[in-house]
Protein backbone atom coordinates (compact mmCIF):
# COMPACT_ATOMS: atom_id res chain seq x y z
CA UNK A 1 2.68 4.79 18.44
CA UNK A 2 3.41 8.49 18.87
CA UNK A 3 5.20 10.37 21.63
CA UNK A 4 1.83 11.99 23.16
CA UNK A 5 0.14 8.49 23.12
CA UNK A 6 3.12 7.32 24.90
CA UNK A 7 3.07 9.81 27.15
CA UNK A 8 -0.60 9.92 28.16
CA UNK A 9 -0.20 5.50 29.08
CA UNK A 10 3.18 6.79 30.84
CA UNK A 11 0.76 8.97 33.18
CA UNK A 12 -1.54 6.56 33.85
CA UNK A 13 1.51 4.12 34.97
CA UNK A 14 3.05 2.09 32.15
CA UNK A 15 6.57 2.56 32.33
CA UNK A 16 7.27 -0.52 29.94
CA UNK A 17 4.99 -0.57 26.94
CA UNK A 18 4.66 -3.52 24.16
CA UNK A 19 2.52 -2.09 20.98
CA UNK A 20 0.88 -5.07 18.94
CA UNK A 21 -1.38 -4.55 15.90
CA UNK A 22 -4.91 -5.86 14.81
CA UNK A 23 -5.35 -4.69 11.53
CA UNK A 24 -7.69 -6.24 8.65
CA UNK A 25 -9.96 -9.23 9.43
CA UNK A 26 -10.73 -10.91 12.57
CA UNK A 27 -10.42 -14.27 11.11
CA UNK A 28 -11.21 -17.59 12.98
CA UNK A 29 -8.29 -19.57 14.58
CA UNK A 30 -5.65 -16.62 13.03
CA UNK A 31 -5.85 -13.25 14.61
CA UNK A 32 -5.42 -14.32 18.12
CA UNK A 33 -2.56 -16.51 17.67
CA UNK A 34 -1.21 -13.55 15.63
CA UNK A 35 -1.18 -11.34 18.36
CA UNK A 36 -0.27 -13.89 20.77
CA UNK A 37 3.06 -13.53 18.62
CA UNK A 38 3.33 -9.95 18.73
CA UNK A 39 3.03 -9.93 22.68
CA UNK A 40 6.09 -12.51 22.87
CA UNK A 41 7.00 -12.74 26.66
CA UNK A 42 4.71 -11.44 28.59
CA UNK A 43 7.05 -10.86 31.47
CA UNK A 44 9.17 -8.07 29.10
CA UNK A 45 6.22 -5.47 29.96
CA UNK A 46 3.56 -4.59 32.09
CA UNK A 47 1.37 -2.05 29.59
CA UNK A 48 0.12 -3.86 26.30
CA UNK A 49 -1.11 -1.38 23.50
CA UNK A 50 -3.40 -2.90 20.79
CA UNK A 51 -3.57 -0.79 18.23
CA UNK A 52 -7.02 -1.42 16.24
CA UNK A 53 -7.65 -1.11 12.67
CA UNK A 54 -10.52 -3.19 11.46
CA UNK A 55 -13.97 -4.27 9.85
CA UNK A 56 -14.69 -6.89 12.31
CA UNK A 57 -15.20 -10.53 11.12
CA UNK A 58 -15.50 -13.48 13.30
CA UNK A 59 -17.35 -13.06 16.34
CA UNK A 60 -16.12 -16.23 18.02
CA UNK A 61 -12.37 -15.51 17.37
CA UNK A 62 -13.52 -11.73 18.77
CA UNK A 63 -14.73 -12.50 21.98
CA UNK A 64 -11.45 -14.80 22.12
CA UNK A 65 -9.33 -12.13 22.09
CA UNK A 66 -11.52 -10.19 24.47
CA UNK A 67 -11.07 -13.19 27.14
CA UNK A 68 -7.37 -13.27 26.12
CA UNK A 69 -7.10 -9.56 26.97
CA UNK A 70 -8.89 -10.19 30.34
CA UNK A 71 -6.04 -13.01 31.29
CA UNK A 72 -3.56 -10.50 30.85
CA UNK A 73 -4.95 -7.96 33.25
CA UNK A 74 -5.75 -10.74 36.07
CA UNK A 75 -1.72 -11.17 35.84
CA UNK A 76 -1.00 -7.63 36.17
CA UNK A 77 -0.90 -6.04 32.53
CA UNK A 78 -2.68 -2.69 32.16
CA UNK A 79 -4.68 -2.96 29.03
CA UNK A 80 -4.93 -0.25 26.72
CA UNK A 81 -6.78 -0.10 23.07
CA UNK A 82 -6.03 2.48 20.28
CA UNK A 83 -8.63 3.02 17.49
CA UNK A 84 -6.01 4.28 14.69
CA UNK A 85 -8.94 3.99 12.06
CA UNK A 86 -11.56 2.37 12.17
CA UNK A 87 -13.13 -0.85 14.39
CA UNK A 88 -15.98 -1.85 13.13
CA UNK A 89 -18.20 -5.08 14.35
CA UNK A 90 -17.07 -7.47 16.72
CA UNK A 91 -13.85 -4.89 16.87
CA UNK A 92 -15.84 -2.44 18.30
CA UNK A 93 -16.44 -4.86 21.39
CA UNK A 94 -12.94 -6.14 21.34
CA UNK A 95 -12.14 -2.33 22.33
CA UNK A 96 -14.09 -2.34 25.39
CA UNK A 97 -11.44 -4.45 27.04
CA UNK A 98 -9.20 -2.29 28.40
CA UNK A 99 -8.42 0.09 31.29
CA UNK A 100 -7.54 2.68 29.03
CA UNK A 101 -9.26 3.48 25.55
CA UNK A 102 -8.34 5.63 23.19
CA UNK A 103 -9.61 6.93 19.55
CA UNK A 104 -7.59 8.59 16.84
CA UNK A 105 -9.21 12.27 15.72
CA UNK A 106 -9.85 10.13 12.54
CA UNK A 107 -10.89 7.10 14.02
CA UNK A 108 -14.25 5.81 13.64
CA UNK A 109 -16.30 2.66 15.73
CA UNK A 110 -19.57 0.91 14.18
CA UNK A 111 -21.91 -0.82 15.88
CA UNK A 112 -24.62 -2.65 14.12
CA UNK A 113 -27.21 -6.12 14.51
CA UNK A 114 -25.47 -9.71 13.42
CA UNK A 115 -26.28 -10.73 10.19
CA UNK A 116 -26.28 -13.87 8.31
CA UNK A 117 -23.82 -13.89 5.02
CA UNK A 118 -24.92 -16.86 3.50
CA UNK A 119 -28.26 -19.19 3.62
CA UNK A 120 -28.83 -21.97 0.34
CA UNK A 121 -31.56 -24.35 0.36
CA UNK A 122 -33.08 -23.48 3.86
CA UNK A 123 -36.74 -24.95 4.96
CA UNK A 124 -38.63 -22.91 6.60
CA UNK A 125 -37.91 -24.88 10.02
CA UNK A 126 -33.97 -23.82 9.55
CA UNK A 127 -35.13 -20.87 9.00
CA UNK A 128 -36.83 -19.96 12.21
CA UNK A 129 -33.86 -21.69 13.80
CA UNK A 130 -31.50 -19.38 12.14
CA UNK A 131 -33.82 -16.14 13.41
CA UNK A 132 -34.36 -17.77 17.27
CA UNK A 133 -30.34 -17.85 17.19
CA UNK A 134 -29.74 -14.15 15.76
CA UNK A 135 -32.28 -13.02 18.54
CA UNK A 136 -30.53 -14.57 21.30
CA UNK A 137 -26.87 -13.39 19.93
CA UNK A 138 -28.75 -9.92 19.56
CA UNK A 139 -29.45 -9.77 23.13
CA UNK A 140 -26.29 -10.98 24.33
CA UNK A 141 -24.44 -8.30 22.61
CA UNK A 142 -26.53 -5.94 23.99
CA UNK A 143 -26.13 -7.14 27.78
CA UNK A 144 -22.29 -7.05 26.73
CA UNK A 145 -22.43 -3.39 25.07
CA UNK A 146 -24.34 -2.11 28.11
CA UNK A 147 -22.00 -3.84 30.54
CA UNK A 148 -18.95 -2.00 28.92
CA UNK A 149 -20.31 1.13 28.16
CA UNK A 150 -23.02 2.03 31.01
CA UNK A 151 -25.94 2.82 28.31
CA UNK A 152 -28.88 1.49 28.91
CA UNK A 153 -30.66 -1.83 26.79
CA UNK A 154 -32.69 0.08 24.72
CA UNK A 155 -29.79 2.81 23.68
CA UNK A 156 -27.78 -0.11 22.60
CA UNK A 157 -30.70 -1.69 20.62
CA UNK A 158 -31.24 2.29 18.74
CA UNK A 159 -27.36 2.05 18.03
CA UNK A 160 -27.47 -1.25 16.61
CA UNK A 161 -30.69 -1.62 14.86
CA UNK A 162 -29.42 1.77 12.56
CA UNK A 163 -26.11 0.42 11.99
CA UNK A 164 -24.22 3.11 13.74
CA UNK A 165 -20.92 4.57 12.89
CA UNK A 166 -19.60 6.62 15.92
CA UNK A 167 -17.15 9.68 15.52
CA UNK A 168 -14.33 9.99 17.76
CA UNK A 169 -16.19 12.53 19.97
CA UNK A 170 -19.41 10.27 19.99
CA UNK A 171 -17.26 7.39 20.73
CA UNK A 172 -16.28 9.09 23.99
CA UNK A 173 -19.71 10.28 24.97
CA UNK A 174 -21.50 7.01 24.78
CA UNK A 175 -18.53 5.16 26.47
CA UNK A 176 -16.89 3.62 23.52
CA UNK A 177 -13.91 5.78 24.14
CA UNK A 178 -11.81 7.58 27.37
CA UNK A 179 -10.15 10.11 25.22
CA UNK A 180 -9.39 11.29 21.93
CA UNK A 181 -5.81 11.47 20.95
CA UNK A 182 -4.30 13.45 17.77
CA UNK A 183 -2.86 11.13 16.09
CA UNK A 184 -1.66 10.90 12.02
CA UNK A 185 -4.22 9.41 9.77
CA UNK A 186 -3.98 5.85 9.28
CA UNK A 187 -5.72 3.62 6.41
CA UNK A 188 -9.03 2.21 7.47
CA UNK A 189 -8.73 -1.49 6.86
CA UNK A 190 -11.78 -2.92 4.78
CA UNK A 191 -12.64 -6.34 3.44
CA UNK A 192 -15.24 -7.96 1.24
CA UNK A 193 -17.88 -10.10 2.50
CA UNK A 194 -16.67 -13.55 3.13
CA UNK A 195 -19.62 -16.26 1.83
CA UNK A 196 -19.35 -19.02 4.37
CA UNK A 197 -21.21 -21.61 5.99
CA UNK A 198 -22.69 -20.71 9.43
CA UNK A 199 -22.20 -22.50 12.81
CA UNK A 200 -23.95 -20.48 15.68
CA UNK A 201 -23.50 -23.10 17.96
CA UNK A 202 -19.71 -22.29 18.08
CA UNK A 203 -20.39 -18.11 18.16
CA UNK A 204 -23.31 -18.82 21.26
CA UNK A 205 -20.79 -20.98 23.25
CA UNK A 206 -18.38 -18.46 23.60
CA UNK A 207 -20.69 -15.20 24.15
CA UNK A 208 -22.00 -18.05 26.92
CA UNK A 209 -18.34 -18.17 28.23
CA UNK A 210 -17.86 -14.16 28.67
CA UNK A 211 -21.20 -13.65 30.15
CA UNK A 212 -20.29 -16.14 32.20
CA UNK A 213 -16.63 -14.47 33.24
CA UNK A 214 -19.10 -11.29 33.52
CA UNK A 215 -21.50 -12.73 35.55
CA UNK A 216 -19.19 -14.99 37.97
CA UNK A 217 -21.68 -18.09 37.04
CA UNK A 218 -21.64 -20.96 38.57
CA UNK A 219 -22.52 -23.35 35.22
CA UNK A 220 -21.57 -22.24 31.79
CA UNK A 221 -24.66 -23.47 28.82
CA UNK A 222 -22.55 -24.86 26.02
CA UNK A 223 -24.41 -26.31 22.84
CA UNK A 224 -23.19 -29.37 20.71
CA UNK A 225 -24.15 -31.53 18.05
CA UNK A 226 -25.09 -34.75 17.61
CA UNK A 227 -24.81 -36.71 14.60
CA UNK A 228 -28.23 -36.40 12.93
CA UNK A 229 -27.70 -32.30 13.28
CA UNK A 230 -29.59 -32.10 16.22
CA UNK A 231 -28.37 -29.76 19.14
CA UNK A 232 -28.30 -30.82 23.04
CA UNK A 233 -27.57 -27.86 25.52
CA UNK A 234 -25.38 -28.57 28.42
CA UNK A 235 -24.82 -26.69 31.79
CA UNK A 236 -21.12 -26.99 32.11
CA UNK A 237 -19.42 -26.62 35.82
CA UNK A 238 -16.20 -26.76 33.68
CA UNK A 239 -16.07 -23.89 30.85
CA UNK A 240 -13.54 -26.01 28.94
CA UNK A 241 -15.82 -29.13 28.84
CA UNK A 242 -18.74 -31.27 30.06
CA UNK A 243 -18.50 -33.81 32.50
CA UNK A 244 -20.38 -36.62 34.39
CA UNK A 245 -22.98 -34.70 36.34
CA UNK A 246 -23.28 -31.90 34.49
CA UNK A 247 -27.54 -30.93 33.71
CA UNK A 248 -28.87 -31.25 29.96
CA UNK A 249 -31.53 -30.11 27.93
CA UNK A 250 -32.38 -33.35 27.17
CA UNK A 251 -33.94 -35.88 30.20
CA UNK A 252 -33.19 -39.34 29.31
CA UNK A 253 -31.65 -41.60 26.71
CA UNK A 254 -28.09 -41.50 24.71
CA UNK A 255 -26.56 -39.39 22.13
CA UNK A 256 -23.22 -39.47 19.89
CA UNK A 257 -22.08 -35.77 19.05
CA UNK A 258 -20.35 -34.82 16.45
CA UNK A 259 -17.02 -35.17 18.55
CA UNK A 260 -17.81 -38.85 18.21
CA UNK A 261 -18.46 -39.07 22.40
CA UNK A 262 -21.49 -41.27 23.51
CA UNK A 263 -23.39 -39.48 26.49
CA UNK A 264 -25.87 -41.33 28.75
CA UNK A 265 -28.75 -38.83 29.85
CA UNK A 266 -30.29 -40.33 33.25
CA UNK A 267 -33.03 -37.28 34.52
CA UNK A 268 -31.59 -34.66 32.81
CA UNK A 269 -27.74 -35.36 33.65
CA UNK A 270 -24.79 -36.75 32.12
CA UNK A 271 -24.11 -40.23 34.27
CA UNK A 272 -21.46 -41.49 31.71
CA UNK A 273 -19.30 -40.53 29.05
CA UNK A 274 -18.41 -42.81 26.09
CA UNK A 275 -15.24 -41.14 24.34
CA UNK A 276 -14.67 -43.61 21.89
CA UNK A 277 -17.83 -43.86 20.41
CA UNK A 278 -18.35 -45.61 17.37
CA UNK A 279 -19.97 -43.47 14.40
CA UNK A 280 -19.37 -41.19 11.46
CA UNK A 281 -18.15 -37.74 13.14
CA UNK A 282 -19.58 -34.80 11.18
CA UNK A 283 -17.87 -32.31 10.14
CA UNK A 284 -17.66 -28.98 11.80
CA UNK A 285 -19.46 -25.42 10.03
CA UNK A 286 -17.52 -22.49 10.16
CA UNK A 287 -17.67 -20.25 12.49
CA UNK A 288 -20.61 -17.55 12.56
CA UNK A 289 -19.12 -14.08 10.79
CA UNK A 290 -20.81 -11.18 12.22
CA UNK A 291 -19.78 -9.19 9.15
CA UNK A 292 -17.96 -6.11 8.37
CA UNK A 293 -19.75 -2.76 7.16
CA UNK A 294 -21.68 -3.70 4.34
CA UNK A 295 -21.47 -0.14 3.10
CA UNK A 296 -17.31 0.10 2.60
CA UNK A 297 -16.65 -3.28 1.38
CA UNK A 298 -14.25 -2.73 -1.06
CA UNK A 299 -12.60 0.76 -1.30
CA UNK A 300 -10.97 2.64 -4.22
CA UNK A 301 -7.17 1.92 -2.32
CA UNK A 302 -7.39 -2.00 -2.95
CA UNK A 303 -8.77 -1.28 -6.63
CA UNK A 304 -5.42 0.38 -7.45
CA UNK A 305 -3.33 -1.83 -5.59
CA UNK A 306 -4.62 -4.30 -8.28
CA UNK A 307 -4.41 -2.29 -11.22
CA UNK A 308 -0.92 -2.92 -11.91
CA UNK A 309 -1.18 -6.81 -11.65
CA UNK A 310 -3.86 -6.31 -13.70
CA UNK A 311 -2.00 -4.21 -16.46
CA UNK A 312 0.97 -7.10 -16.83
CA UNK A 313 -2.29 -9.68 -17.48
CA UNK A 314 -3.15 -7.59 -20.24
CA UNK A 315 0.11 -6.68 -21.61
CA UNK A 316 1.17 -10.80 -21.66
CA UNK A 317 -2.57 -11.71 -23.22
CA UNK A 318 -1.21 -8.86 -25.96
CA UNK A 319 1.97 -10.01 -26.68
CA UNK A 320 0.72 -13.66 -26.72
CA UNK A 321 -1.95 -12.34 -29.82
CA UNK A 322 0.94 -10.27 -31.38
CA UNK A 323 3.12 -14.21 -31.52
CA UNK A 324 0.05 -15.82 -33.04
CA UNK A 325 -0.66 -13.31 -35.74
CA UNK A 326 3.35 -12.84 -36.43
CA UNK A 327 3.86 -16.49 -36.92
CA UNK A 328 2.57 -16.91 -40.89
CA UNK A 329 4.74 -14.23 -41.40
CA UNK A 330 7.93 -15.47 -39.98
CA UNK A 331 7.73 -18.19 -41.68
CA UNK A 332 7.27 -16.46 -45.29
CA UNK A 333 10.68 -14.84 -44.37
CA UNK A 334 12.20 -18.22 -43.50
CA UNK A 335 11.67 -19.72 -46.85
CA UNK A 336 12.32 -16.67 -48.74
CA UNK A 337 16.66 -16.00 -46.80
CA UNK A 338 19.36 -16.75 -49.73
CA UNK A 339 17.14 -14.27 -52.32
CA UNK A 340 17.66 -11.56 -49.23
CA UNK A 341 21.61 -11.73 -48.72
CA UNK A 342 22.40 -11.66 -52.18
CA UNK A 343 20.10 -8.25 -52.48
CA UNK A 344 21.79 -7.18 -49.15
CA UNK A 345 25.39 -7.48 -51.35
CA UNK A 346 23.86 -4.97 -53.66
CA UNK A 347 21.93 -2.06 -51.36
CA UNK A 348 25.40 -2.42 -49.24
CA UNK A 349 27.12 0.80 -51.74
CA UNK A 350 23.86 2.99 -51.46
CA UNK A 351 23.77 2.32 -47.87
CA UNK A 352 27.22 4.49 -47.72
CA UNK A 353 26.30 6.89 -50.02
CA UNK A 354 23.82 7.86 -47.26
CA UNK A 355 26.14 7.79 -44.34
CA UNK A 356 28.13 10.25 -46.07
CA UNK A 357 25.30 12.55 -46.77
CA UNK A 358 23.97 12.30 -43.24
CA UNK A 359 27.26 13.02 -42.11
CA UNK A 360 27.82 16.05 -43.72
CA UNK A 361 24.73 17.66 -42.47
CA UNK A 362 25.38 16.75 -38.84
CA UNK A 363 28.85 18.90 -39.47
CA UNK A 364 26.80 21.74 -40.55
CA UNK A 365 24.35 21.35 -37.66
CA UNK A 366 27.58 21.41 -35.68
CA UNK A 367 28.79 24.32 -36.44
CA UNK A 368 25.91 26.24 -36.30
CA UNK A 369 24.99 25.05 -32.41
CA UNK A 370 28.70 26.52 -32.20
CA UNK A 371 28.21 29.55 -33.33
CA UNK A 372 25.15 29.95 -30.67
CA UNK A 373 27.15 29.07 -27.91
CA UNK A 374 29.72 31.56 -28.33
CA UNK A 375 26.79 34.14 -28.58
CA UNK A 376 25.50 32.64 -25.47
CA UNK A 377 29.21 33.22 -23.47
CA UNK A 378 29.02 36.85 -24.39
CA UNK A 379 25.64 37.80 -23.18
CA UNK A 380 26.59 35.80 -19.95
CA UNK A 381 29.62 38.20 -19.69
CA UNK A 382 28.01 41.04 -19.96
CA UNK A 383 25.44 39.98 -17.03
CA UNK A 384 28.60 39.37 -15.37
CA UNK A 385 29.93 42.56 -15.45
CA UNK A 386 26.55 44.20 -14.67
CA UNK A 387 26.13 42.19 -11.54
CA UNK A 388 29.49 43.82 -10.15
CA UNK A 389 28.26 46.94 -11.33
CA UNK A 390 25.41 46.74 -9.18
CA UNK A 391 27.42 45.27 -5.58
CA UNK A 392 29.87 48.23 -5.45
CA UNK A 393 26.53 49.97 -5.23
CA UNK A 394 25.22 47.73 -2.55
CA UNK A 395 28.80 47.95 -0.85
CA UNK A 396 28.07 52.01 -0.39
CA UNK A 397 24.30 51.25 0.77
CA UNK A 398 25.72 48.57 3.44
CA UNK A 399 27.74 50.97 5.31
CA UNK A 400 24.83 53.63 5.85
CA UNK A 401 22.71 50.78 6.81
CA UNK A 402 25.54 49.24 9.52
CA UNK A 403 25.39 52.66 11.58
CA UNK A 404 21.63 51.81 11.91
CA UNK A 405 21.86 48.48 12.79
CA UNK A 406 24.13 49.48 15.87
CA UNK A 407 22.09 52.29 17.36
CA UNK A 408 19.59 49.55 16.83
CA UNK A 409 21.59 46.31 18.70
CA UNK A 410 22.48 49.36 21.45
CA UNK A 411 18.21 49.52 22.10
CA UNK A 412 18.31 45.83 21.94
CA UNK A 413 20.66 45.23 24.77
CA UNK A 414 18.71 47.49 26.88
CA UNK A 415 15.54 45.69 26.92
CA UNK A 416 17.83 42.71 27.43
CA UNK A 417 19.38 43.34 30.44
CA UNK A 418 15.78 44.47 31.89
CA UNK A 419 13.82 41.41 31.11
CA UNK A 420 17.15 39.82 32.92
CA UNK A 421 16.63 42.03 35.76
CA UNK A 422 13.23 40.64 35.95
CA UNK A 423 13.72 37.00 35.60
CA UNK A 424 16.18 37.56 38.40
CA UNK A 425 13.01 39.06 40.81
CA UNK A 426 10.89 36.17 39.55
CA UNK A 427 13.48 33.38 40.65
CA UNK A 428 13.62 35.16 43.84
CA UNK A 429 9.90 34.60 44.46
CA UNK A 430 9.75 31.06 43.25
CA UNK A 431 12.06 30.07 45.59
CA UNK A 432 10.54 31.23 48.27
CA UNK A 433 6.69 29.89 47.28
CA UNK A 434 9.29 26.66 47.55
CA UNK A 435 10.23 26.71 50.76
CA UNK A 436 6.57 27.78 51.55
CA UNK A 437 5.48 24.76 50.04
CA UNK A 438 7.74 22.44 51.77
CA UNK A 439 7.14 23.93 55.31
CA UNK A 440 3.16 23.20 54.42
CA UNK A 441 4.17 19.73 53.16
CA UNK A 442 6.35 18.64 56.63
CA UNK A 443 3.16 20.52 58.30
CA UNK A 444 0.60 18.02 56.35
CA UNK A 445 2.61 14.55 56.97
CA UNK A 446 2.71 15.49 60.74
CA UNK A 447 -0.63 16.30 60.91
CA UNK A 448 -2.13 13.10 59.18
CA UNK A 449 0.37 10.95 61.14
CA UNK A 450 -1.17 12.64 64.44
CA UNK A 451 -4.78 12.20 63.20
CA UNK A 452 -3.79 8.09 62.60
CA UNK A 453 -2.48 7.75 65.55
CA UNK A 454 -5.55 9.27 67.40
CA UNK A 455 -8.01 7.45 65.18
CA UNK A 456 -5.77 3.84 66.44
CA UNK A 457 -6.32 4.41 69.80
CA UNK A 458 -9.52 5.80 70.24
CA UNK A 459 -12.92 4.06 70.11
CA UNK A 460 -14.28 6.35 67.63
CA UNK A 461 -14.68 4.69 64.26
CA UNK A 462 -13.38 8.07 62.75
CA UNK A 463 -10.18 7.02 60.43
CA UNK A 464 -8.89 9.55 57.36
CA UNK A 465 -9.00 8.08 54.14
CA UNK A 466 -5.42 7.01 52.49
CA UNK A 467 -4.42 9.13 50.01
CA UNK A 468 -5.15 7.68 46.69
CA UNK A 469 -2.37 8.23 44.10
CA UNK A 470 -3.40 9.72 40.78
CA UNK A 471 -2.15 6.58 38.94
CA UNK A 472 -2.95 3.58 40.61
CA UNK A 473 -0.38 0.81 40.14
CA UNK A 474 -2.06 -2.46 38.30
CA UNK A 475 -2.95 -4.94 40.80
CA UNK A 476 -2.23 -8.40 40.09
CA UNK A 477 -5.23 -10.70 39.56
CA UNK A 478 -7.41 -7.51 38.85
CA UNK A 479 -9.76 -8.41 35.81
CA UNK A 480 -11.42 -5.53 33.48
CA UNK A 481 -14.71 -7.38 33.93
CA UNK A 482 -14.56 -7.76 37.42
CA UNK A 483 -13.26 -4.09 37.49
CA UNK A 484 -15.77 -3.17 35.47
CA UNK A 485 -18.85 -5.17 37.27
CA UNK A 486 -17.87 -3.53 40.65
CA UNK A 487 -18.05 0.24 39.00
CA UNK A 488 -21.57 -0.55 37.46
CA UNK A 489 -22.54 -1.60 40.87
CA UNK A 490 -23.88 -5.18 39.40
């Protein structure tokens, strides 16, 4: 983080700072606990930075991080996001959470509908399931865009349906961003598509939970699975779980879910809970991936970060052919060694016949590069002897040009000592706008403490408002939803 980032969370007042990175993926069940690490002890600081570059990923694991983030600031911690690059997807909600957020000159946000990465063999009837699902995640990302950012539904829904991408100033003007920061360029972090089953059971529950932080609700509707892939729908007094007495979509009967727990339904509530069912528990999907921009999947950076893995592939698949083709050969020269030494014995005279010969003409070569270096010395002397030449000259030049350069240091000092002079008159004034200023100050404090004590013990309802300070200090249990629910007015 740079100096003028520091400084602008130092004004809003964080004093101790902890920086922790989300870069790449938002992967299920990894990037939280990853930044979990980076935070460490929580106690060590009271201002957490998240820097942000990223194409988004799993929405479940992103609105995770965005309750995480709300913990933090109910015990005290002033939130603050930084979009280094890019944030993309479910990053560009993640964000949002924060009492202070900030975007690089070359950052850039995307906002943009959830899509489904993968569908094989689907009916029709899973089919409209999966499109009933995407329309209710669709409109609860827009209740949570609008509740961050103060646009209205259908402004949201224009952003999203066109796949937005948001520059820094845009970012601030539809209430993305607080400020923009000049920052120096980071790499935008990109991804490709990752083809994986789809469970938007699990990605519903949790938008359910943070509309439900939002919202203050009293019940929390949670969705499970039973064992024949069916889905029951729960009202949950307890976010974490469901419990006897808790309403259902269903009205009457019993059902094992997929957790292997037997519920009895008696008029559409639980009245008992079975936890060791007996039964086959299925297997859980993965999580629902809202998807990165489809446009930058791959980007020219991670092409040539492969290229020289790549290369060694090719150069061992070469020298693997080079082996096979050389083999016949070596073998040929195997059979064929005592007829080779003996006509080794015989080239071994001719062989210094040629030494000689090349020896001889390296002497000549020899003397010749000799003879050019001695050349070479003289013209360097000469040079030399110019060059001296040429300072005595410089020598005479240098004292006419001194005499100058005093009458010129004489002016100098002149307009020196004035400016001084000046300073000097300016000091004089400054201190006493000082001691004008503190008379006013003494005069303000006894005024408001006369006006409070009036105000105490009079009838009149008449009481002068505290003066706020500039930089509020974090209060403990303050949450950025609640925060942020009481400055919408909801």
């Amino acid at each position: 983080m740079d100096n003028k980032t520091k400084q602008v969370i130092k004004n809003a007042g964080g004093e101790i700072i902890k920086v922790i990175k989300m870069h790449g993926e938002v992967l299920d069940e990894v990037t939280l606990a990853n930044l979990k690490e980076q935070s460490g002890d929580i106690s060590q600081f009271d201002t957490l930075v998240l820097e942000i570059a990223s194409p988004g990923g799993s929405v479940s694991e992103g609105l995770n991080i965005m309750v995480w983030l709300d913990k933090l600031s109910q015990e005290g911690k002033q939130i603050v996001t930084v979009v280094t690059a890019n944030s993309y997807s479910i990053a560009s909600l993640i964000m949002l959470v924060a009492d202070i957020k900030l975007i690089s000159t070359h950052g850039k946000v995307m906002v943009h509908n959830p899509m489904v990465p993968l569908l094989e063999y689907v009916n029709a009837n899973d089919l409209q399931q999966y499109i009933d699902n995407l329309r209710q995640l669709e409109n609860t990302m827009y209740e949570l865009y609008q509740f961050f950012t103060g646009l209205n539904k259908e402004q949201i829904k224009m952003l999203m349906d066109k796949e937005s991408y948001l520059l820094p100033q845009e970012a601030v003007d539809l209430g993305f961003a607080d400020m923009i920061i000049d920052i120096k360029p980071k790499s935008y972090e990109m991804t490709a598509n990752n083809q994986k089953p789809i469970n938007m059971s699990k990605t519903l529950n949790i938008l359910n939970k943070v509309i439900g932080m939002v919202n203050k609700s009293e019940f929390i509707n949670q969705i499970y699975s039973d064992l024949e892939g069916g889905e029951v729908e729960i009202f949950q007094a307890d976010a974490a779980t469901y419990a006897v007495g808790d309403r259902t979509s269903m009205e009457e009967g019993e059902i094992i879910l997929s957790d292997g727990s037997k519920l009895t339904i008696v008029e559409s509530k639980i009245s008992e809970i079975n936890r060791s069912a007996e039964g086959e528990v299925a297997p859980e999907a993965a999580e629902f991936n809202e998807g990165e921009a489809p446009k930058e999947i791959l980007t020219e950076e991670m092409i040539e970060e492969d290229a020289p893995a790549m290369e060694q592939a090719d150069e061992i698949m070469a020298e693997d052919e080079v082996i096979e083709e050389a083999a016949p050969a070596v073998e040929e020269v195997v059979e064929a060694m005592p007829k080779s030494i003996v006509e080794t014995k015989k080239e071994t005279v001719t062989t210094k016949e040629v030494i000689n010969a090349d020896v001889e003409a390296k002497e000549e070569v020899m003397i010749e590069e000799e003879v050019e270096m001695k050349e070479e010395v003289e013209m360097i002397e000469e040079e030399m002897k110019e060059e001296e030449m040429i300072e005595e000259k410089m020598d005479d030049h240098s004292e006419e040009a001194l005499e100058v350069t005093e009458d010129h240091m004489a002016d100098m000092h002149a307009t020196i000592s004035a400016l001084e002079s000046r300073i000097a008159q300016l000091e004089d004034m400054i201190l006493g706008y000082d001691s004008k200023f503190e008379a006013l100050s003494k005069f303000e404090n006894i005024a408001t403490e006369a006006i409070d004590t009036l105000a105490s013990n009079t009838v009149s309802n008449f009481k002068p408002e505290a003066r706020v300070p500039s930089t509020p200090a974090k209060v403990l249990g303050g949450s950025i939803f609640s925060e942020l629910k009481k400055k919408r007015g909801l």
